[in-house]
PDB file of N, CA and C in Angstrom:
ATOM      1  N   UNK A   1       5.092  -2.302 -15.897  1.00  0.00           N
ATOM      2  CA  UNK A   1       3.930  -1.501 -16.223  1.00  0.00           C
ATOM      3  C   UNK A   1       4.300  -0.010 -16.246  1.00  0.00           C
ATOM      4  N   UNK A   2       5.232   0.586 -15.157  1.00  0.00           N
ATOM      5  CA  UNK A   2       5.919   1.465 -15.424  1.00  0.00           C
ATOM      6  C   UNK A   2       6.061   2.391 -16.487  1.00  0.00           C
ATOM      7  N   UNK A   3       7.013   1.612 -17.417  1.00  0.00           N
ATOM      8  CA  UNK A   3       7.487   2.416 -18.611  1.00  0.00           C
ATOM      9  C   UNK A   3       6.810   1.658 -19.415  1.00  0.00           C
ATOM     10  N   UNK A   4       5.624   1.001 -19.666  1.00  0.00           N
ATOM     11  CA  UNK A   4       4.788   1.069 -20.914  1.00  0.00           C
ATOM     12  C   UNK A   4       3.794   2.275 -20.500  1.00  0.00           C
ATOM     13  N   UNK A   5       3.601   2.655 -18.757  1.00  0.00           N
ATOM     14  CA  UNK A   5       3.055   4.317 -19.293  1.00  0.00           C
ATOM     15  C   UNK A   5       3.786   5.337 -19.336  1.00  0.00           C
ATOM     16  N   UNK A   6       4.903   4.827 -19.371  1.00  0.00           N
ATOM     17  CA  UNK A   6       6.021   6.153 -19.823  1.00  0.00           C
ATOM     18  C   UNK A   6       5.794   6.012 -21.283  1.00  0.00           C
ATOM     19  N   UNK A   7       6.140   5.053 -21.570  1.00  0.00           N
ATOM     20  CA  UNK A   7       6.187   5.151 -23.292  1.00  0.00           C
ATOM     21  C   UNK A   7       4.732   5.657 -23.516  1.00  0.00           C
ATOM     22  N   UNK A   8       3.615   5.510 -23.210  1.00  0.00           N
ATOM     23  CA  UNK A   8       2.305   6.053 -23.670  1.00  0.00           C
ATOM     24  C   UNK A   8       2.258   7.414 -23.209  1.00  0.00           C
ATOM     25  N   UNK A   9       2.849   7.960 -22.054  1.00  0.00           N
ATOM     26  CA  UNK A   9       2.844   9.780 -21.994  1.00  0.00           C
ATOM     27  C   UNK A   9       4.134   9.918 -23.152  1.00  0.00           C
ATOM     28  N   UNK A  10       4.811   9.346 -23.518  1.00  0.00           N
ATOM     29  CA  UNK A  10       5.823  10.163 -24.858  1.00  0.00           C
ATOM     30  C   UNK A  10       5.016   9.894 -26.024  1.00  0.00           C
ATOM     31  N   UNK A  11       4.726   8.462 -26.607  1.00  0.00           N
ATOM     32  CA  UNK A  11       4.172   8.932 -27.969  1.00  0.00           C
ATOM     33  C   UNK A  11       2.899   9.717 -27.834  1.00  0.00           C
ATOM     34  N   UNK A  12       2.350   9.903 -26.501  1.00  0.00           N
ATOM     35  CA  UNK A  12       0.777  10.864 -26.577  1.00  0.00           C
ATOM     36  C   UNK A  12       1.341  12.315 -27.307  1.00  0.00           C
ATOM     37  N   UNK A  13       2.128  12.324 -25.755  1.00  0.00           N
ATOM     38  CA  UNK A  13       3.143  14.341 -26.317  1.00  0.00           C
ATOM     39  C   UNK A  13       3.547  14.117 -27.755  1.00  0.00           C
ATOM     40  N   UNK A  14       4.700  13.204 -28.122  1.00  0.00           N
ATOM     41  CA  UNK A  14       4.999  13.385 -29.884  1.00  0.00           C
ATOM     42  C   UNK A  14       3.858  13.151 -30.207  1.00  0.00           C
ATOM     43  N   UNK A  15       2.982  12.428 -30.446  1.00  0.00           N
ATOM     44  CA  UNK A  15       1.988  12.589 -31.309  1.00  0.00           C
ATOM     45  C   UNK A  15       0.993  13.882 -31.194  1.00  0.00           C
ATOM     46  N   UNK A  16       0.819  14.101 -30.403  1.00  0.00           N
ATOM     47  CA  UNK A  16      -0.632  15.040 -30.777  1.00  0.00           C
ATOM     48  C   UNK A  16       0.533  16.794 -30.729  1.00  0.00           C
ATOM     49  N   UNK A  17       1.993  16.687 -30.437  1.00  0.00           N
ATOM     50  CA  UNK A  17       2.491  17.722 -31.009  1.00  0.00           C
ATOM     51  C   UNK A  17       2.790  17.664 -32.170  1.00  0.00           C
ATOM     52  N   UNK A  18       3.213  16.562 -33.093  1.00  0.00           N
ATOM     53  CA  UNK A  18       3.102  16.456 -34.264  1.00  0.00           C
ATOM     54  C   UNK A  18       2.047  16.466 -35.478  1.00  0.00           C
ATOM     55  N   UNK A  19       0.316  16.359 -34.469  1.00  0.00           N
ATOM     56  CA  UNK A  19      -0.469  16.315 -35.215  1.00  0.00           C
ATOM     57  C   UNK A  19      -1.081  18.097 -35.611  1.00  0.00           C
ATOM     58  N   UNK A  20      -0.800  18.731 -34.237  1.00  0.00           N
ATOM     59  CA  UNK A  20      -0.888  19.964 -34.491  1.00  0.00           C
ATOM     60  C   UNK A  20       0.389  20.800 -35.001  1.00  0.00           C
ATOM     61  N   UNK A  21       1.550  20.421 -35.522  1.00  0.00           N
ATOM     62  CA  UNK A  21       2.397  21.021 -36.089  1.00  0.00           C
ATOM     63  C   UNK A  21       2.102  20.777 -37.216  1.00  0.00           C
ATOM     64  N   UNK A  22       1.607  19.878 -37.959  1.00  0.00           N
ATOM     65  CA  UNK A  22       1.294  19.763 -39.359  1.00  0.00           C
ATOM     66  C   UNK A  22       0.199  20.380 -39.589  1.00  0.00           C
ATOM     67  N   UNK A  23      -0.880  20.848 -38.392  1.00  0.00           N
ATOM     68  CA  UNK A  23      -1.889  21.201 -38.965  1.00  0.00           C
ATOM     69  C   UNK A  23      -1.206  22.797 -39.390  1.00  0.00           C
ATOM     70  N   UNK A  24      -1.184  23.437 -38.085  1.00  0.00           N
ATOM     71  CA  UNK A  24      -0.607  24.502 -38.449  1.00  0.00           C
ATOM     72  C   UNK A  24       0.600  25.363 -38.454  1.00  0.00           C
ATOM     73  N   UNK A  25       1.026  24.498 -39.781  1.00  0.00           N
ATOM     74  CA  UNK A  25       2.346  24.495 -40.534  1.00  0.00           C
ATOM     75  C   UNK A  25       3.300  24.809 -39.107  1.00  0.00           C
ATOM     76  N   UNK A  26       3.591  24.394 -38.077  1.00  0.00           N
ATOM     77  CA  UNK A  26       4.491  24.449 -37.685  1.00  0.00           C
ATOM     78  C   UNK A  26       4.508  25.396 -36.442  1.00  0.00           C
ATOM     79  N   UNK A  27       3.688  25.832 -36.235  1.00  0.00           N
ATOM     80  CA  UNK A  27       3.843  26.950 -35.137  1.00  0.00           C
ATOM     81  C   UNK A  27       3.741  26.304 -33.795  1.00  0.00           C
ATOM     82  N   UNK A  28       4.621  27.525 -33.277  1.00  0.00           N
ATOM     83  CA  UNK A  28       5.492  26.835 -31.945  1.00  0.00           C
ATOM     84  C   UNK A  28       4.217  26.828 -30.604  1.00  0.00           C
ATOM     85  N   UNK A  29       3.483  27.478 -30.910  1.00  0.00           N
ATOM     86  CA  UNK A  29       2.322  27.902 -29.814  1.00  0.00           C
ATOM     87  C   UNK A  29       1.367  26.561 -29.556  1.00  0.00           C
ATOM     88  N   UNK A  30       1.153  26.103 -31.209  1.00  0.00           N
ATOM     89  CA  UNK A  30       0.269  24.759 -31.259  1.00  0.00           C
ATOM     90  C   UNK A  30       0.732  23.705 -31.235  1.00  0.00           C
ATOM     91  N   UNK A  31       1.812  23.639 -31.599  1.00  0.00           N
ATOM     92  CA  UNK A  31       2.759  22.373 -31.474  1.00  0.00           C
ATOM     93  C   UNK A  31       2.657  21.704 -29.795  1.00  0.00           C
ATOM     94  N   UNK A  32       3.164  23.171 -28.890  1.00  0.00           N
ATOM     95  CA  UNK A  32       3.446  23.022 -27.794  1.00  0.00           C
ATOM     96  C   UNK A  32       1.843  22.171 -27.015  1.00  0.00           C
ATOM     97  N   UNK A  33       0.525  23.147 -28.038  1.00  0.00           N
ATOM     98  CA  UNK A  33      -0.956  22.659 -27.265  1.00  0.00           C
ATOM     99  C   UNK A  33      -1.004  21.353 -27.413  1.00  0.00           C
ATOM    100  N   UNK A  34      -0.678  20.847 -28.788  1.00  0.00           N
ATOM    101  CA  UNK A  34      -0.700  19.561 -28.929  1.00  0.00           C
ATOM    102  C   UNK A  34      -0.614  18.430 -28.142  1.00  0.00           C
ATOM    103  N   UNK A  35       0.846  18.915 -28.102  1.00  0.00           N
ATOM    104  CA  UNK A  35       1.750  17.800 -26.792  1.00  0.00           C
ATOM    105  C   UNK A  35       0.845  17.953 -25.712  1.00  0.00           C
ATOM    106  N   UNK A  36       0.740  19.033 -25.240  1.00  0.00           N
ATOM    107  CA  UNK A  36       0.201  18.888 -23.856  1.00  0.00           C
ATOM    108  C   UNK A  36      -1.281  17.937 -24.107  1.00  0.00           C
ATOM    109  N   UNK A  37      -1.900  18.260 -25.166  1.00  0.00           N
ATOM    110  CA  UNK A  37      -3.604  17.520 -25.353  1.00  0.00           C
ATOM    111  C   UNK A  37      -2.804  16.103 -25.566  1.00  0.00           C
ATOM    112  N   UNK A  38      -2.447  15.667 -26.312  1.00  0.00           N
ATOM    113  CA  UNK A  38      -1.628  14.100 -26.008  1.00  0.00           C
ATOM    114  C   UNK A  38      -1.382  13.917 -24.586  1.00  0.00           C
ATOM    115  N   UNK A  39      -0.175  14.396 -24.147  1.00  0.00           N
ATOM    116  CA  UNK A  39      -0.115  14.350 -22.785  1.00  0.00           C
ATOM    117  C   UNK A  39      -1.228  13.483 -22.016  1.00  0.00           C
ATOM    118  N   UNK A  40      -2.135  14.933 -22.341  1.00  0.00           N
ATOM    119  CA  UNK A  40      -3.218  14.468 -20.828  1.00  0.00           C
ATOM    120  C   UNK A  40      -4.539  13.558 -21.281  1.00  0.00           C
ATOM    121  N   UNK A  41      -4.540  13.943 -22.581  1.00  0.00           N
ATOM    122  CA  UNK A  41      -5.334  11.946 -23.176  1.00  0.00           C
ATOM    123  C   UNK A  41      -4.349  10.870 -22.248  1.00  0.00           C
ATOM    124  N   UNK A  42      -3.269  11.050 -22.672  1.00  0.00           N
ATOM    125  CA  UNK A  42      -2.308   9.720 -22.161  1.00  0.00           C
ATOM    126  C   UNK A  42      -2.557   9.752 -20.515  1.00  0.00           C
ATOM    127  N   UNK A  43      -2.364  10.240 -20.189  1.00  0.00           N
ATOM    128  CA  UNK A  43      -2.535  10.871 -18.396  1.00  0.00           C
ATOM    129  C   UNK A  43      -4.363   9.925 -18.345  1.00  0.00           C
ATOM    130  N   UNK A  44      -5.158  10.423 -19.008  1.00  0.00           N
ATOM    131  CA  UNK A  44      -6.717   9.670 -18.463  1.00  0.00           C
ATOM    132  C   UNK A  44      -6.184   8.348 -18.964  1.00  0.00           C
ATOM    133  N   UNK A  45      -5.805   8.220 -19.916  1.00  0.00           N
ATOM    134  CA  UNK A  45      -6.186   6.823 -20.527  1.00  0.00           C
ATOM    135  C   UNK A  45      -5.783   5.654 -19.332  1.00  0.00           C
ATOM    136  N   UNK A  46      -4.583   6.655 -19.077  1.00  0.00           N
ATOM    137  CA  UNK A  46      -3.597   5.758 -17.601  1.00  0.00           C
ATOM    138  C   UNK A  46      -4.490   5.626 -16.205  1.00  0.00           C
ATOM    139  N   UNK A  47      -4.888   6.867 -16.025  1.00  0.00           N
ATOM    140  CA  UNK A  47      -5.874   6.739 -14.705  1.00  0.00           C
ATOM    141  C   UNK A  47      -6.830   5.866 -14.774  1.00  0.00           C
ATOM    142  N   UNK A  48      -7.660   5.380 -16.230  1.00  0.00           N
ATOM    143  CA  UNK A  48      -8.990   4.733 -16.282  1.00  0.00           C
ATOM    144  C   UNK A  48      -8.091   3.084 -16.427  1.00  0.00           C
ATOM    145  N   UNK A  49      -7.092   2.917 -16.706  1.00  0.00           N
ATOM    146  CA  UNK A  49      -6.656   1.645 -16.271  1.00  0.00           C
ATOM    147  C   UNK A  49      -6.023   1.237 -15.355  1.00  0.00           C
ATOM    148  N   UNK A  50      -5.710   2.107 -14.780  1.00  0.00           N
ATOM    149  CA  UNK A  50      -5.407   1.723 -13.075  1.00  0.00           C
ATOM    150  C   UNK A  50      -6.655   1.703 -12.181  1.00  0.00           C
ATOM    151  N   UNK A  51      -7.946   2.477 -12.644  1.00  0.00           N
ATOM    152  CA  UNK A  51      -9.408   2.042 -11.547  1.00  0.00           C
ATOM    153  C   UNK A  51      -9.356   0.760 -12.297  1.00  0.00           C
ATOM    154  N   UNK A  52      -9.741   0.436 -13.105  1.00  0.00           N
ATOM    155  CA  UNK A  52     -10.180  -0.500 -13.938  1.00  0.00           C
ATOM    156  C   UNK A  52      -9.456  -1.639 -13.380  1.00  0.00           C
ATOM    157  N   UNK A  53      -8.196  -1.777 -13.251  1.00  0.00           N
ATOM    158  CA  UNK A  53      -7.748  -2.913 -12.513  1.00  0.00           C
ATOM    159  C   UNK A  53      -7.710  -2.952 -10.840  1.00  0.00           C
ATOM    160  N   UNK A  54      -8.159  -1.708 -10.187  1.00  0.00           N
ATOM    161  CA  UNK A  54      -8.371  -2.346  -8.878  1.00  0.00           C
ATOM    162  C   UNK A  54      -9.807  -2.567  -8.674  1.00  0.00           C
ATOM    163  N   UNK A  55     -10.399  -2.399  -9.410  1.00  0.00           N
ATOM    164  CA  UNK A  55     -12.056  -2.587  -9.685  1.00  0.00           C
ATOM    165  C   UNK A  55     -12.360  -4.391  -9.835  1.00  0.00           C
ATOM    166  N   UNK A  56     -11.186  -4.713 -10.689  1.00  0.00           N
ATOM    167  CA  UNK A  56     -11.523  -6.989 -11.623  1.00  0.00           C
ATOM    168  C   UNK A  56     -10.794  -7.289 -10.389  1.00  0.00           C
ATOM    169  N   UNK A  57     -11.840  -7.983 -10.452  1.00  0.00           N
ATOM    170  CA  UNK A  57     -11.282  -9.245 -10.153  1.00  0.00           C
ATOM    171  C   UNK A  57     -11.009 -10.307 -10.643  1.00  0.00           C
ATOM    172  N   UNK A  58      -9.517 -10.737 -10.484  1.00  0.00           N
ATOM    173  CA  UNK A  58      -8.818 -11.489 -11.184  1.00  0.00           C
ATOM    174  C   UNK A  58      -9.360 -12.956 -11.155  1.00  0.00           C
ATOM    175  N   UNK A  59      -9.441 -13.672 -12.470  1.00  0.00           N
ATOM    176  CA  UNK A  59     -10.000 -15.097 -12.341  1.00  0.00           C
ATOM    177  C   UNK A  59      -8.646 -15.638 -13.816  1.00  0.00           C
ATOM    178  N   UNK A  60      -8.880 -16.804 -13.303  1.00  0.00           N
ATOM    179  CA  UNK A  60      -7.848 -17.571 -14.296  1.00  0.00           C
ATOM    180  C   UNK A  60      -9.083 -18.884 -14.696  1.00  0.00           C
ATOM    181  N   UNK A  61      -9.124 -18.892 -15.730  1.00  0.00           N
ATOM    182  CA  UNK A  61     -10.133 -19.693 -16.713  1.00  0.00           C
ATOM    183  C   UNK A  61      -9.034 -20.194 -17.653  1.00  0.00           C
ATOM    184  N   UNK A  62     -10.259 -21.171 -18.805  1.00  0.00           N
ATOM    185  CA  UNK A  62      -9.183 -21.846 -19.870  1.00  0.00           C
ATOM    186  C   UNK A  62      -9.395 -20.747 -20.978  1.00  0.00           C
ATOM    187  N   UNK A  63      -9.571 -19.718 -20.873  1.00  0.00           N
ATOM    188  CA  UNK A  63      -9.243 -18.932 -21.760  1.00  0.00           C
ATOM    189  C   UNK A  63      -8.052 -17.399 -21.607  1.00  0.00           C
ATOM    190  N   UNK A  64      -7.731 -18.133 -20.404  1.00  0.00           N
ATOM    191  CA  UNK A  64      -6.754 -16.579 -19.779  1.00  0.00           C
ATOM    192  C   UNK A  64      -5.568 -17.781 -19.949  1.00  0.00           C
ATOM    193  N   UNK A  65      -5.360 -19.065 -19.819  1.00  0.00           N
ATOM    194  CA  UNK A  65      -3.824 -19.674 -19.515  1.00  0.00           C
ATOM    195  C   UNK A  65      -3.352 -19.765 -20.827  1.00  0.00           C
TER     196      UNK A  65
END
């Protein structure tokens, strides 16, 4: 579980620095905001699934095996 939220804080940063480098053409100021706004989407998205799983309770049905 680890490094699938490692891998989700890297493509957050490449992505949302890449989405603001295209917006504006490239500048180093927004590029940098980007990443960080990816970043910390990726950062909640991670926190709301770690409550979220100490919150269920786990059941095994014929639709989970």
């Amino acid at each position: 579980m680890v490094w699938r939220y490692a891998a989700l804080i890297l493509i957050g940063a490449i992505g949302g620095g890449l989405l603001l480098a295209f917006i504006s053409s490239a500048d180093g100021k927004y590029t940098a905001m980007g990443s960080f706004y990816g970043m910390t989407t990726a950062l909640c998205w991670i926190a709301l699934h770690a409550l979220t799983r100490l919150r269920t309770r786990h059941t095994i049905n014929e639709f989970t095996t």
